[in-house]
C-alpha atoms as a PDB file:
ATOM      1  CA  UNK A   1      -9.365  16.394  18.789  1.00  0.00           C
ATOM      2  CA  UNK A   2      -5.852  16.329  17.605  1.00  0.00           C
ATOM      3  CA  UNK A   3      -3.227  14.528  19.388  1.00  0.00           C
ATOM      4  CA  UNK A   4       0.206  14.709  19.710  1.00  0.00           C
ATOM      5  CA  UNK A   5       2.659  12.406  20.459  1.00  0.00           C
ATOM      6  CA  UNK A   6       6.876  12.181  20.553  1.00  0.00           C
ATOM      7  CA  UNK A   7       9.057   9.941  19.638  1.00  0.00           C
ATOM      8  CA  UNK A   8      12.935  10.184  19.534  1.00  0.00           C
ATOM      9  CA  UNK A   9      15.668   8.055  17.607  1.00  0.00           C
ATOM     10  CA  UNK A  10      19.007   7.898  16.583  1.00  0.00           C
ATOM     11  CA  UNK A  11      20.166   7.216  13.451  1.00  0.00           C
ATOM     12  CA  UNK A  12      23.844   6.942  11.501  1.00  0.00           C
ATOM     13  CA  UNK A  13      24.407   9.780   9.225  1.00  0.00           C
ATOM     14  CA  UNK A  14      24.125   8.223   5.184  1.00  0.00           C
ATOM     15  CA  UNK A  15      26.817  10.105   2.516  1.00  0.00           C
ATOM     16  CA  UNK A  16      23.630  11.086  -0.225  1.00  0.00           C
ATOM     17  CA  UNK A  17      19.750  10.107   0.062  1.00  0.00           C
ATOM     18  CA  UNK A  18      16.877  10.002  -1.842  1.00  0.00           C
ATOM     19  CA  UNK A  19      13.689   8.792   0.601  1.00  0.00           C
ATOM     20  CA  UNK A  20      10.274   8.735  -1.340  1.00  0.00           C
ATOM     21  CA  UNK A  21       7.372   8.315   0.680  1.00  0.00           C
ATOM     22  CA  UNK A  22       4.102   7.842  -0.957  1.00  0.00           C
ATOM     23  CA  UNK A  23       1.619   9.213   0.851  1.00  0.00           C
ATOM     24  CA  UNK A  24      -2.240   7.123   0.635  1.00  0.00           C
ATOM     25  CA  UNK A  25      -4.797   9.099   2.462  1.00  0.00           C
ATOM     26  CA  UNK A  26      -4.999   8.087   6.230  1.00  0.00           C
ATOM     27  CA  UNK A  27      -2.226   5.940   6.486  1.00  0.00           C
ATOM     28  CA  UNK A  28       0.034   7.897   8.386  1.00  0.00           C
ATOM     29  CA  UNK A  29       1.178  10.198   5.567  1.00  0.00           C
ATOM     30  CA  UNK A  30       0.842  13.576   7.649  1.00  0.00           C
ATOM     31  CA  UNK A  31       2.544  12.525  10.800  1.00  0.00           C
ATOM     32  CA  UNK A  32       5.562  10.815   8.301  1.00  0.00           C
ATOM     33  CA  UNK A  33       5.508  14.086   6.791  1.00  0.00           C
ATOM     34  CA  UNK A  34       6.384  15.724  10.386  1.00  0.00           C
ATOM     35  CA  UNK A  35       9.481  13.367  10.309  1.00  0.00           C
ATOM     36  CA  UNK A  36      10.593  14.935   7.141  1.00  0.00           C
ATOM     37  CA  UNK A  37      10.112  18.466   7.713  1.00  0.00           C
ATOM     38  CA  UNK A  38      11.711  17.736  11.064  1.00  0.00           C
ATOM     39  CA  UNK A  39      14.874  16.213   9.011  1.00  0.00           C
ATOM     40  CA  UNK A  40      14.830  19.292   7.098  1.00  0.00           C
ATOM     41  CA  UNK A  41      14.751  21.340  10.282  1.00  0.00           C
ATOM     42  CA  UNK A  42      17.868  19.806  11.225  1.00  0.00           C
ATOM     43  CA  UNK A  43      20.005  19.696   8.158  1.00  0.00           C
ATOM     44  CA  UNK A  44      19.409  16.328   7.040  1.00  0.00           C
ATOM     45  CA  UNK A  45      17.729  16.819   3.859  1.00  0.00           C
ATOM     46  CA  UNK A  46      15.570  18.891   1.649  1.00  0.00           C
ATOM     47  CA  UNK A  47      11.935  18.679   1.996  1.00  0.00           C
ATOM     48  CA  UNK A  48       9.690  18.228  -0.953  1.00  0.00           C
ATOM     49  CA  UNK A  49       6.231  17.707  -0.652  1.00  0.00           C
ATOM     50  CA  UNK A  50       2.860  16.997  -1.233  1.00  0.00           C
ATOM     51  CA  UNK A  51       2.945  17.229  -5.014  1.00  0.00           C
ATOM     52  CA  UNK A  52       5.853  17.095  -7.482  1.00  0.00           C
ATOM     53  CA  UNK A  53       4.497  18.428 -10.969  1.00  0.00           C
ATOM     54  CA  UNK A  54       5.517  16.716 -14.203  1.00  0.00           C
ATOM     55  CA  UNK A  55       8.457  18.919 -15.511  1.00  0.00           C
ATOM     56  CA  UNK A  56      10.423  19.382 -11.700  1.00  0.00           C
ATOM     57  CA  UNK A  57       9.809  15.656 -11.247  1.00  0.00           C
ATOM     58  CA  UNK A  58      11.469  15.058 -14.874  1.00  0.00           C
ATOM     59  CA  UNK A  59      14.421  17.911 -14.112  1.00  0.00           C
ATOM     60  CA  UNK A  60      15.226  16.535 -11.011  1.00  0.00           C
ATOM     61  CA  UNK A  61      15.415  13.003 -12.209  1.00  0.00           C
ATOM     62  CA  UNK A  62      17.968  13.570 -15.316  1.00  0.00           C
ATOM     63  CA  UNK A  63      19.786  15.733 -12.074  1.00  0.00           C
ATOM     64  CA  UNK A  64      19.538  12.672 -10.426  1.00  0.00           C
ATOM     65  CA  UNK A  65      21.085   9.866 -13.196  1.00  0.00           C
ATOM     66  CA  UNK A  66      23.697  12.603 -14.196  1.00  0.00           C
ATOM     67  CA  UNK A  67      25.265  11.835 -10.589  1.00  0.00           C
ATOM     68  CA  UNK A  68      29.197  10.731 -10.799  1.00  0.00           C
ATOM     69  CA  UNK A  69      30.779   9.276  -8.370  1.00  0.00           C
ATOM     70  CA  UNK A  70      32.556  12.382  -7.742  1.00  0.00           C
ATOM     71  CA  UNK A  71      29.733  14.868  -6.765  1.00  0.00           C
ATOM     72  CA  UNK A  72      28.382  16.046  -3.927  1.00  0.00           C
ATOM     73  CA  UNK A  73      25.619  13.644  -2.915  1.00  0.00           C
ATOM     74  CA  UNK A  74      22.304  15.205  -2.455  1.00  0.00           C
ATOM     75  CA  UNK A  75      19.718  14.709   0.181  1.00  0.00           C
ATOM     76  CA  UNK A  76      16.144  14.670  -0.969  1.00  0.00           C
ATOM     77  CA  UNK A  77      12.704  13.399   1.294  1.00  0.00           C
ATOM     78  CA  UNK A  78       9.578  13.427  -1.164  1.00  0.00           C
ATOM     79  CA  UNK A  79       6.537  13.188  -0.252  1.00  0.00           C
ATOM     80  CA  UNK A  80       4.431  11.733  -2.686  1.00  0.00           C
ATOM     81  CA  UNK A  81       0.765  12.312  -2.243  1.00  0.00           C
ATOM     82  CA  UNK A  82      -1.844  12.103  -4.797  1.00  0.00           C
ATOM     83  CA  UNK A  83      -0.714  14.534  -7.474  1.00  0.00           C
ATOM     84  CA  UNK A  84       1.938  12.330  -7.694  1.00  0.00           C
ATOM     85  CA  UNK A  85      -0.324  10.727 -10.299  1.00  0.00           C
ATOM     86  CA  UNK A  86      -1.254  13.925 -12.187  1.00  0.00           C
ATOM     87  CA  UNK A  87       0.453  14.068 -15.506  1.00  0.00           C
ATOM     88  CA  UNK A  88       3.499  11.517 -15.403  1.00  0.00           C
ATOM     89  CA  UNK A  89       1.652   8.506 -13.530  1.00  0.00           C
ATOM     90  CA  UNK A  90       2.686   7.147 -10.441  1.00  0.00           C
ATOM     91  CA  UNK A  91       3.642   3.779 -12.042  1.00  0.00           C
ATOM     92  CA  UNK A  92       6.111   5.494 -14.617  1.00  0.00           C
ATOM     93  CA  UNK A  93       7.807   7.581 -11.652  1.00  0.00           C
ATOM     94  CA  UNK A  94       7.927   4.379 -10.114  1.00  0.00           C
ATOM     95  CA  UNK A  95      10.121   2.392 -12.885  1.00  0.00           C
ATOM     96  CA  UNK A  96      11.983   5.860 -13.182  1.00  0.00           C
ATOM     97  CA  UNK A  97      13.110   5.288  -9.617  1.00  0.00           C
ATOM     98  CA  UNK A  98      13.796   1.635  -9.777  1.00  0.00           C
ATOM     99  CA  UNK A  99      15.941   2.186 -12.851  1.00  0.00           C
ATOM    100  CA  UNK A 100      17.585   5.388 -11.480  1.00  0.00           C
ATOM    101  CA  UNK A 101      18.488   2.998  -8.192  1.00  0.00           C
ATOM    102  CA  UNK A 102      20.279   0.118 -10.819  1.00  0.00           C
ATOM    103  CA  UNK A 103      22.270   3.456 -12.675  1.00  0.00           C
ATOM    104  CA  UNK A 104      23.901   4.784  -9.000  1.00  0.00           C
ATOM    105  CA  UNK A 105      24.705   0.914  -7.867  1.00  0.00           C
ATOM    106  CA  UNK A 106      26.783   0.371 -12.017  1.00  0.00           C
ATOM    107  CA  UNK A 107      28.319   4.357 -11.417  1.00  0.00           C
ATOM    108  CA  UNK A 108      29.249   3.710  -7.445  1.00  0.00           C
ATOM    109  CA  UNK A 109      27.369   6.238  -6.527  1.00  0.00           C
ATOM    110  CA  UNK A 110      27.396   7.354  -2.956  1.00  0.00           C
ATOM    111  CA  UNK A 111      23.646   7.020  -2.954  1.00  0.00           C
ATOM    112  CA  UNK A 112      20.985   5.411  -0.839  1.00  0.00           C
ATOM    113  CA  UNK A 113      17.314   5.370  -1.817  1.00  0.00           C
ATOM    114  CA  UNK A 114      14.738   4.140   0.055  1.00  0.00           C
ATOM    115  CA  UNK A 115      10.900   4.116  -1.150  1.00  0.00           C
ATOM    116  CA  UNK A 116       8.304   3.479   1.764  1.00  0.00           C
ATOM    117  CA  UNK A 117       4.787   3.131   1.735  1.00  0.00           C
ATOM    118  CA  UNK A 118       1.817   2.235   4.375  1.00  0.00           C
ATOM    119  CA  UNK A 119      -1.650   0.658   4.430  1.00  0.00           C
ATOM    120  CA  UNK A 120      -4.005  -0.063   6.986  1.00  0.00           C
ATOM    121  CA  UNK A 121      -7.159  -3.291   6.926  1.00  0.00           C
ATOM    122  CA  UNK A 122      -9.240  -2.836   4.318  1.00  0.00           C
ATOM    123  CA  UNK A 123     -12.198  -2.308   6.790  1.00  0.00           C
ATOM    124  CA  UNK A 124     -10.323   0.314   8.868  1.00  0.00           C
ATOM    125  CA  UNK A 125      -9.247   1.645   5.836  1.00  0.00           C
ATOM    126  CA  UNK A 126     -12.870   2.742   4.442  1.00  0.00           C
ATOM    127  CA  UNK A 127     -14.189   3.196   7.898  1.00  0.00           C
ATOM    128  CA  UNK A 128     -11.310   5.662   8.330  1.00  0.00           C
ATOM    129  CA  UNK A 129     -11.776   7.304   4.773  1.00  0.00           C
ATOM    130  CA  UNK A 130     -15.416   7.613   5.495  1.00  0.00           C
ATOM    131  CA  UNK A 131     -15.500   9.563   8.621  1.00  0.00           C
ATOM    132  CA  UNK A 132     -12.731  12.092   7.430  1.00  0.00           C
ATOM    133  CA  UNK A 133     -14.345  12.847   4.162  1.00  0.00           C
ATOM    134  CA  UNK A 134     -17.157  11.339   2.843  1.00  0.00           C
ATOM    135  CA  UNK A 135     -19.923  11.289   6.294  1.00  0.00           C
ATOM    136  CA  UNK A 136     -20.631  14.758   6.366  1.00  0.00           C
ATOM    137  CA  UNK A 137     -21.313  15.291   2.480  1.00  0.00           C
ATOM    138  CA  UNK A 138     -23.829  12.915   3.108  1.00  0.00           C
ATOM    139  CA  UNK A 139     -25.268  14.533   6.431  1.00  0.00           C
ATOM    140  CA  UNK A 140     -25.428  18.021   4.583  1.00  0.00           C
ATOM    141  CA  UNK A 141     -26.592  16.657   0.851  1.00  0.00           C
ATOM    142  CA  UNK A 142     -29.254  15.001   2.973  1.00  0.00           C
ATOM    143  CA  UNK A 143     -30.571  17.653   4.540  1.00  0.00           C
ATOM    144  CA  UNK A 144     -29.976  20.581   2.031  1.00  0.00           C
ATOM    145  CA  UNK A 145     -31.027  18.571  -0.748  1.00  0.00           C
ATOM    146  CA  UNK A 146     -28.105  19.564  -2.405  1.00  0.00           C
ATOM    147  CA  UNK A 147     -24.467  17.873  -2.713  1.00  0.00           C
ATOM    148  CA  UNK A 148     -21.520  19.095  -2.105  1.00  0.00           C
ATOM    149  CA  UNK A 149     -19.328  17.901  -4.907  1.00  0.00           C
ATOM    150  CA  UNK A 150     -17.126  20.472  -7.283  1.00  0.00           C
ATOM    151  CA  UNK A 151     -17.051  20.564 -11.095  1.00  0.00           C
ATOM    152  CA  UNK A 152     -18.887  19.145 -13.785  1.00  0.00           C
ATOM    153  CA  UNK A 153     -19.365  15.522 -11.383  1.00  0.00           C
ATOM    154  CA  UNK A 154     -21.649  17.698  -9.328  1.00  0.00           C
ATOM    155  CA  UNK A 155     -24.500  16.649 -10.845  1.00  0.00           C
ATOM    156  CA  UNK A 156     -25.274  14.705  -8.232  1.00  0.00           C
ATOM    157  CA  UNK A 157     -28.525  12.932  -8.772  1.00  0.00           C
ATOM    158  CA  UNK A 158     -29.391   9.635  -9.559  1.00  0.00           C
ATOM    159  CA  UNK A 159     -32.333   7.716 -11.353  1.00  0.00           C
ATOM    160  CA  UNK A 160     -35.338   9.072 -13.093  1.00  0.00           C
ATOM    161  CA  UNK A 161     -36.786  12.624 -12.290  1.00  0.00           C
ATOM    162  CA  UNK A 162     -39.594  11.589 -10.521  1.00  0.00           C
ATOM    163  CA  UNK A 163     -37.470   9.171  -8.298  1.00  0.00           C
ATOM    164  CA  UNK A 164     -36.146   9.942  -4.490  1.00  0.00           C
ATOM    165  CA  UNK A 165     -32.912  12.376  -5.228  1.00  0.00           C
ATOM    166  CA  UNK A 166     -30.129  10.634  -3.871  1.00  0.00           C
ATOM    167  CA  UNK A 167     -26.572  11.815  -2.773  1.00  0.00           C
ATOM    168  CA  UNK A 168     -23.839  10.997  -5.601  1.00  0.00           C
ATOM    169  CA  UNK A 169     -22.332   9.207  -2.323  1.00  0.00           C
ATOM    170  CA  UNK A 170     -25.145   7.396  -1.125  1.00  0.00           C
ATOM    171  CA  UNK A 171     -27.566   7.716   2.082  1.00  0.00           C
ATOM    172  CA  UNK A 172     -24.959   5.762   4.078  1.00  0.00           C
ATOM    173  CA  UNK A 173     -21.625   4.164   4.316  1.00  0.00           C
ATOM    174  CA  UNK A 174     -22.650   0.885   2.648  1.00  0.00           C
ATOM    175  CA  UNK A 175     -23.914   2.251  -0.161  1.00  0.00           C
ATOM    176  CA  UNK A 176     -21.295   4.432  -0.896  1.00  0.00           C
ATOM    177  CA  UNK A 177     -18.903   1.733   0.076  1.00  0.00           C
ATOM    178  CA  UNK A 178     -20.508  -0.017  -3.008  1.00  0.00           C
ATOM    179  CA  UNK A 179     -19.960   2.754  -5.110  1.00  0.00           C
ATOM    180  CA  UNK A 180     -15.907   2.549  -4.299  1.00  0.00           C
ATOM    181  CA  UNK A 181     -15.033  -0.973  -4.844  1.00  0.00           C
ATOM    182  CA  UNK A 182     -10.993  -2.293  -3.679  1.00  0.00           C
ATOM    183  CA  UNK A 183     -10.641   1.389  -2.395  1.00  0.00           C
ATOM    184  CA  UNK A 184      -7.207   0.994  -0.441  1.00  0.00           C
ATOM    185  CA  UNK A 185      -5.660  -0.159  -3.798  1.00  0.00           C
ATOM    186  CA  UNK A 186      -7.019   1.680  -6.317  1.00  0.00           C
ATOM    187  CA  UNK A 187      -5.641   4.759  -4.248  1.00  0.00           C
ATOM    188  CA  UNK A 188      -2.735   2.926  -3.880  1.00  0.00           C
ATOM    189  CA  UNK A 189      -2.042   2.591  -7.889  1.00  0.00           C
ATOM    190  CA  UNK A 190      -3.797   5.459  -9.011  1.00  0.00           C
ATOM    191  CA  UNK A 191      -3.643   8.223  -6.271  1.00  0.00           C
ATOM    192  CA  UNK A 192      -6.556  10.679  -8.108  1.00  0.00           C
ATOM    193  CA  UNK A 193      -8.753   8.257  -7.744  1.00  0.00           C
ATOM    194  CA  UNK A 194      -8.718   9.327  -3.862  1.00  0.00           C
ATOM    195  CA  UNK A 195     -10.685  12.904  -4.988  1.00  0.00           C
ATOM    196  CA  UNK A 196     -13.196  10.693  -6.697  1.00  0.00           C
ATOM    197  CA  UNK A 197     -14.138   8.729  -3.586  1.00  0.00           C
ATOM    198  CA  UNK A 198     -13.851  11.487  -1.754  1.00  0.00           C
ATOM    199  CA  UNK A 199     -15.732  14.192  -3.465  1.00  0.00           C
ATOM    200  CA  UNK A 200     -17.992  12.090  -5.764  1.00  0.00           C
ATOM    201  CA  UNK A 201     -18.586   9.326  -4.410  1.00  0.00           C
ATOM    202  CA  UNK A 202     -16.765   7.155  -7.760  1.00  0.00           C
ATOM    203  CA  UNK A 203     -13.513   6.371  -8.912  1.00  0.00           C
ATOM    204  CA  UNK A 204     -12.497   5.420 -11.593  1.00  0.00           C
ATOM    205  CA  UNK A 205      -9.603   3.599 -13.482  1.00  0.00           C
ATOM    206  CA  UNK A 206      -8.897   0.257 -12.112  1.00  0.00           C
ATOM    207  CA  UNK A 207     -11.381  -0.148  -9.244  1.00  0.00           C
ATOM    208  CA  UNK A 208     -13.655  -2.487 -10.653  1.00  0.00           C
ATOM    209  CA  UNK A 209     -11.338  -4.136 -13.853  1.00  0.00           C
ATOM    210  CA  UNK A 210     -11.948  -6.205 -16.604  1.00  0.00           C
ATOM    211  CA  UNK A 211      -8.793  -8.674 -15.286  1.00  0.00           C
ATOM    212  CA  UNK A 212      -9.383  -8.858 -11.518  1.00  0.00           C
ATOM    213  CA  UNK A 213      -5.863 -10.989 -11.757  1.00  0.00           C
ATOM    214  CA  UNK A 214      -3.709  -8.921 -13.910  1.00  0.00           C
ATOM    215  CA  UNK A 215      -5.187  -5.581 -12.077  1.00  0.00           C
ATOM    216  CA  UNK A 216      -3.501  -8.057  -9.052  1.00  0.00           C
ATOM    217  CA  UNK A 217      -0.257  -8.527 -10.852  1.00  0.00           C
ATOM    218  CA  UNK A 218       0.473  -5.181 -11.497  1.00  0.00           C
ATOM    219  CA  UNK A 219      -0.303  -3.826  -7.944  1.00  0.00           C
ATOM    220  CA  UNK A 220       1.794  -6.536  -6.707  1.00  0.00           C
ATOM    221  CA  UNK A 221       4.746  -5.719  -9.048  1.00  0.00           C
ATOM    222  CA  UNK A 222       4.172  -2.227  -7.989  1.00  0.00           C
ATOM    223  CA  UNK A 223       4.187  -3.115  -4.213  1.00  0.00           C
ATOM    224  CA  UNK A 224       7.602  -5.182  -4.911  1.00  0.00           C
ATOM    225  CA  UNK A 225       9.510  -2.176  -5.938  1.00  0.00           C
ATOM    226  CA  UNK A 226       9.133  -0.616  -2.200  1.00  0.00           C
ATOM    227  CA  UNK A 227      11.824  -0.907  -0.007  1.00  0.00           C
ATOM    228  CA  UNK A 228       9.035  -1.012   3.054  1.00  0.00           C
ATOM    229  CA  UNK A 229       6.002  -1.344   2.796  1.00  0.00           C
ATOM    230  CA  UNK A 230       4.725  -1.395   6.658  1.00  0.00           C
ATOM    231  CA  UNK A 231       1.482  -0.786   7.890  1.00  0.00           C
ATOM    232  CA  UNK A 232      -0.356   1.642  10.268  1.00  0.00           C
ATOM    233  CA  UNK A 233      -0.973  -0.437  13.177  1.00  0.00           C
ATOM    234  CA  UNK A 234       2.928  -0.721  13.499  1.00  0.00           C
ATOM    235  CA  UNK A 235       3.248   3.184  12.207  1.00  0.00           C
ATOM    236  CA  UNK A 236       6.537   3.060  14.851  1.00  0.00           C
ATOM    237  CA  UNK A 237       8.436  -0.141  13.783  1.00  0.00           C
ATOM    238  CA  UNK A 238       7.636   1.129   9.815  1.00  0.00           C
ATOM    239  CA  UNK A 239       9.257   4.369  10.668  1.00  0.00           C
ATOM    240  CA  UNK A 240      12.314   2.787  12.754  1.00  0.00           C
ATOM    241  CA  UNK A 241      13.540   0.062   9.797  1.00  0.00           C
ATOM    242  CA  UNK A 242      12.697   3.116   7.153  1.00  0.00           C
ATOM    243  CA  UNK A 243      15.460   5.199   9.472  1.00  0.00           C
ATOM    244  CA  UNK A 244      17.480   2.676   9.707  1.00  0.00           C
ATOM    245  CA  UNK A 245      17.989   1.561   6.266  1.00  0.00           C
ATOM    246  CA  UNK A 246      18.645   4.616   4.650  1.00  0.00           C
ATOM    247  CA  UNK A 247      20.518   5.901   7.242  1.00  0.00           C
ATOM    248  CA  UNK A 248      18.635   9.441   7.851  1.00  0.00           C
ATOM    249  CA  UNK A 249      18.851  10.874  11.387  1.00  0.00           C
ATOM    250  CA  UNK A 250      14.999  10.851  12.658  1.00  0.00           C
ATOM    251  CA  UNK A 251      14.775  12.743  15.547  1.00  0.00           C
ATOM    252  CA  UNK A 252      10.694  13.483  16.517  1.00  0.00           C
ATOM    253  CA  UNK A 253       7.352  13.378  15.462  1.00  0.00           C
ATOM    254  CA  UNK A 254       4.142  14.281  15.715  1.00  0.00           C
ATOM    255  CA  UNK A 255       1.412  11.720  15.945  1.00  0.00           C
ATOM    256  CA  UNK A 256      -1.466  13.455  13.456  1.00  0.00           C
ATOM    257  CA  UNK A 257      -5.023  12.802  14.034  1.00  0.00           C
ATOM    258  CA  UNK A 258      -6.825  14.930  11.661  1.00  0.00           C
ATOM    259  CA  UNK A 259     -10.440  16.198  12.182  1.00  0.00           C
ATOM    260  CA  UNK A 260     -13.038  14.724  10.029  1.00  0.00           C
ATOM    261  CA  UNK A 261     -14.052  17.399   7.661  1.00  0.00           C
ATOM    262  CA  UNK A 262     -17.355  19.205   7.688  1.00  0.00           C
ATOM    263  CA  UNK A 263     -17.475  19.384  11.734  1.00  0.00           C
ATOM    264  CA  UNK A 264     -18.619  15.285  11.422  1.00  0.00           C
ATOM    265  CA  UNK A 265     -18.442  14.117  15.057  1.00  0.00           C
ATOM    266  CA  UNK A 266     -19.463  10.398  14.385  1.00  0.00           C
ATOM    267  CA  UNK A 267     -17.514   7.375  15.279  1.00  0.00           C
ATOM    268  CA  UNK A 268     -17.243   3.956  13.164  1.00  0.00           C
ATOM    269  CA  UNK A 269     -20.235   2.253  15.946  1.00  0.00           C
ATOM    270  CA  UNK A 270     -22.254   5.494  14.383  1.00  0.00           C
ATOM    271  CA  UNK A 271     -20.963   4.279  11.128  1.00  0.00           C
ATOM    272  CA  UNK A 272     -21.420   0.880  11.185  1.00  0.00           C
ATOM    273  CA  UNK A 273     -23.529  -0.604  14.327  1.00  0.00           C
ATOM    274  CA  UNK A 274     -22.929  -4.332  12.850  1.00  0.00           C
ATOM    275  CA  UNK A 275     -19.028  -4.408  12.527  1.00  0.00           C
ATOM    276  CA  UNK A 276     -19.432  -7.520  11.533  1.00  0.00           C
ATOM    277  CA  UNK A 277     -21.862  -7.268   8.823  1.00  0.00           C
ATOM    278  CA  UNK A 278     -19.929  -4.177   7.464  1.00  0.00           C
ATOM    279  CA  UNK A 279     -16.775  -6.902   7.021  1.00  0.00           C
ATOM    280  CA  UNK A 280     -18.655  -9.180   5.574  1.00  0.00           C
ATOM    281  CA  UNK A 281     -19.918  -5.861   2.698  1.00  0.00           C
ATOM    282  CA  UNK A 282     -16.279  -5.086   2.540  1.00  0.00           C
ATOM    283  CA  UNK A 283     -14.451  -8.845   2.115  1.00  0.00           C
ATOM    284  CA  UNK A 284     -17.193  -8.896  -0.787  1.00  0.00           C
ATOM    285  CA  UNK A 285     -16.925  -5.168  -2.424  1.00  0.00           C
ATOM    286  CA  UNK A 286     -12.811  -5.206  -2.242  1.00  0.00           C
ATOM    287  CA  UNK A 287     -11.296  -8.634  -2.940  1.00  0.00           C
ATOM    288  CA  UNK A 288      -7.909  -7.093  -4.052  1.00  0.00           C
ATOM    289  CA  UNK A 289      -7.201  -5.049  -1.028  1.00  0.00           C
ATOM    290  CA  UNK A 290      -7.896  -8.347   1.190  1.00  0.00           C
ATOM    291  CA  UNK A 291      -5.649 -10.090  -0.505  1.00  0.00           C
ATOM    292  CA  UNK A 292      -2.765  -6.461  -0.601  1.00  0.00           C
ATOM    293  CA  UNK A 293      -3.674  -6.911   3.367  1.00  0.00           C
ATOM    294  CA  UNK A 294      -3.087 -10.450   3.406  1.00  0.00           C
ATOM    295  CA  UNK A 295      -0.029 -11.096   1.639  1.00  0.00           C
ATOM    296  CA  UNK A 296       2.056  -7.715   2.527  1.00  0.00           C
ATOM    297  CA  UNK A 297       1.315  -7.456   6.580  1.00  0.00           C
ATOM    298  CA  UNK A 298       1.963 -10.533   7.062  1.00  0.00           C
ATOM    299  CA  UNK A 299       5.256 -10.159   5.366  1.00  0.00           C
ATOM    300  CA  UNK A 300       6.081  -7.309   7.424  1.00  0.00           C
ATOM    301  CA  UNK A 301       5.508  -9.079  10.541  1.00  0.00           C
ATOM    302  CA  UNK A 302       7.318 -11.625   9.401  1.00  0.00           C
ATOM    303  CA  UNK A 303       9.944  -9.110   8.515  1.00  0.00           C
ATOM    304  CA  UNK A 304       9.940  -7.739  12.090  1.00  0.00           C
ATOM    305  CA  UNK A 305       9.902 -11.106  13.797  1.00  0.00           C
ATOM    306  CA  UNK A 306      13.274 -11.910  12.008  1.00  0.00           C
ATOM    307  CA  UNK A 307      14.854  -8.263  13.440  1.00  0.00           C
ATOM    308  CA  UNK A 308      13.747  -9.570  16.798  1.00  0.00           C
ATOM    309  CA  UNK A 309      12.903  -7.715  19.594  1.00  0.00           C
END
């Protein structure tokens, strides 16, 4: 069932902004994306979302660094979701913002940026991903004996022709689990690799790598570069300090709960009857996100304790 739920603030008004918000499937994205359209509603900026294709994101940056001090500031929310790794990648747009930042503080422009982000545990995080879209391609591949993928990846059967068929995802969530190593931050540095999980049951680029400690450098440098980077358990307090610091009137939104695709009705005790046992799979299959979880929520809350109550 979908749920809604209000919340009201108020925020100084900010002379220009520029608030990116990169959106990692089920960590919030679509109810932070109410808070933007909601900022549109109300004059506070213009809304651009989901995807931002190579030669607008380009156009609009040049816009952007051609700012004088003298112009009228613009107000831009972006939501950056996945696509926001098709063509230029995410990485690039990244150091394009971070350098774009350093040009408006030399000019004295009246600008503010502020780039947010949010993750969840890494075992909430697949349980979550599983329910929404992986569980009922499995239920249906199971029972059709056919999957449910698109494109040339649907091919998918495993092992010899006389073996079992098997679902490109696997019979269950462990196995496909296995198939999706460091999930949470692959997505988070490549965002396609979300519609490989998702629809085929594989990513690739970076989930299993050759380095594990430079692929832990880079996402760390990456993570660096965000203004906030809160997490989904405190979904509120991330929201309030991202208001606050770029000083964009927030004034409602809508918690989003979406329904798991394909009619799936299971919960994560359906999922995963052991809890325990599916940690244990999970500190073992994603080593990077533990330690994305470890280090950056507890610098949050660390972050939140100093703000005080």
């Amino acid at each position: 069932a979908r749920r809604t739920r209000r919340r009201c603030y108020r925020m100084h008004a900010a002379s220009g902004v520029l608030l990116v918000d990169r959106h990692i499937e089920k960590n919030g994205g679509t109810s932070f994306r109410s808070v933007l359209t909601q900022a549109e509603r109300a004059g506070h900026c213009m809304y651009w979302g989901f995807s931002q294709n190579s030669a607008a994101w380009n156009s609009t940056v040049h816009a952007l660094l051609r700012l004088s001090p003298e112009a009228p500031p613009p107000r831009l929310c972006i939501e950056a979701h996945s696509y926001i790794d098709y063509g230029i990648p995410w990485r690039r747009r990244l150091r394009q913002l971070v350098a774009l930042r350093r040009v408006w503080r030399e000019r004295s422009v009246p600008m503010k940026m502020l780039l947010t982000v949010r993750f969840r545990s890494p075992l909430d995080y697949y349980l979550s991903f599983f329910r929404w879209g992986v569980a009922f391609r499995i239920k249906e591949a199971l029972a059709t004996g056919k999957g449910k993928g698109k494109g040339a990846l649907s091919r998918h059967w495993n092992g010899a022709a006389a073996a079992p068929r098997r679902p490109m995802w696997g019979h269950n969530f462990s196995e496909w689990a296995a198939q999706v190593p460091n999930l949470q931050s692959t997505i988070m540095a490549r965002g396609m690799a979300a519609s490989g999980a998702e629809y085929y049951g594989r990513m690739h680029g970076g989930s299993r790598p050759k380095n594990a400690q430079k692929a832990w450098q880079e996402l760390d440098e990456m993570l660096s570069a965000f203004d906030v980077v809160g997490t989904v358990s405190r979904f509120d307090e991330t929201l309030l300090l991202a208001a606050d610091l770029v000083g964009l009137p927030v004034l409602t939104y809508k918690y989003n709960r979406p329904n798991q695709k394909g009619g799936y009705r299971g919960t994560n005790a359906d999922i995963c009857p052991d809890r325990e046992a599916c940690a244990a799979l999970i500190r073992e299959l994603a080593p990077r996100d533990h330690r994305m979880w470890a280090k950056y929520s507890a610098a949050f809350e660390a972050r939140l304790a100093a703000l005080g109550p």
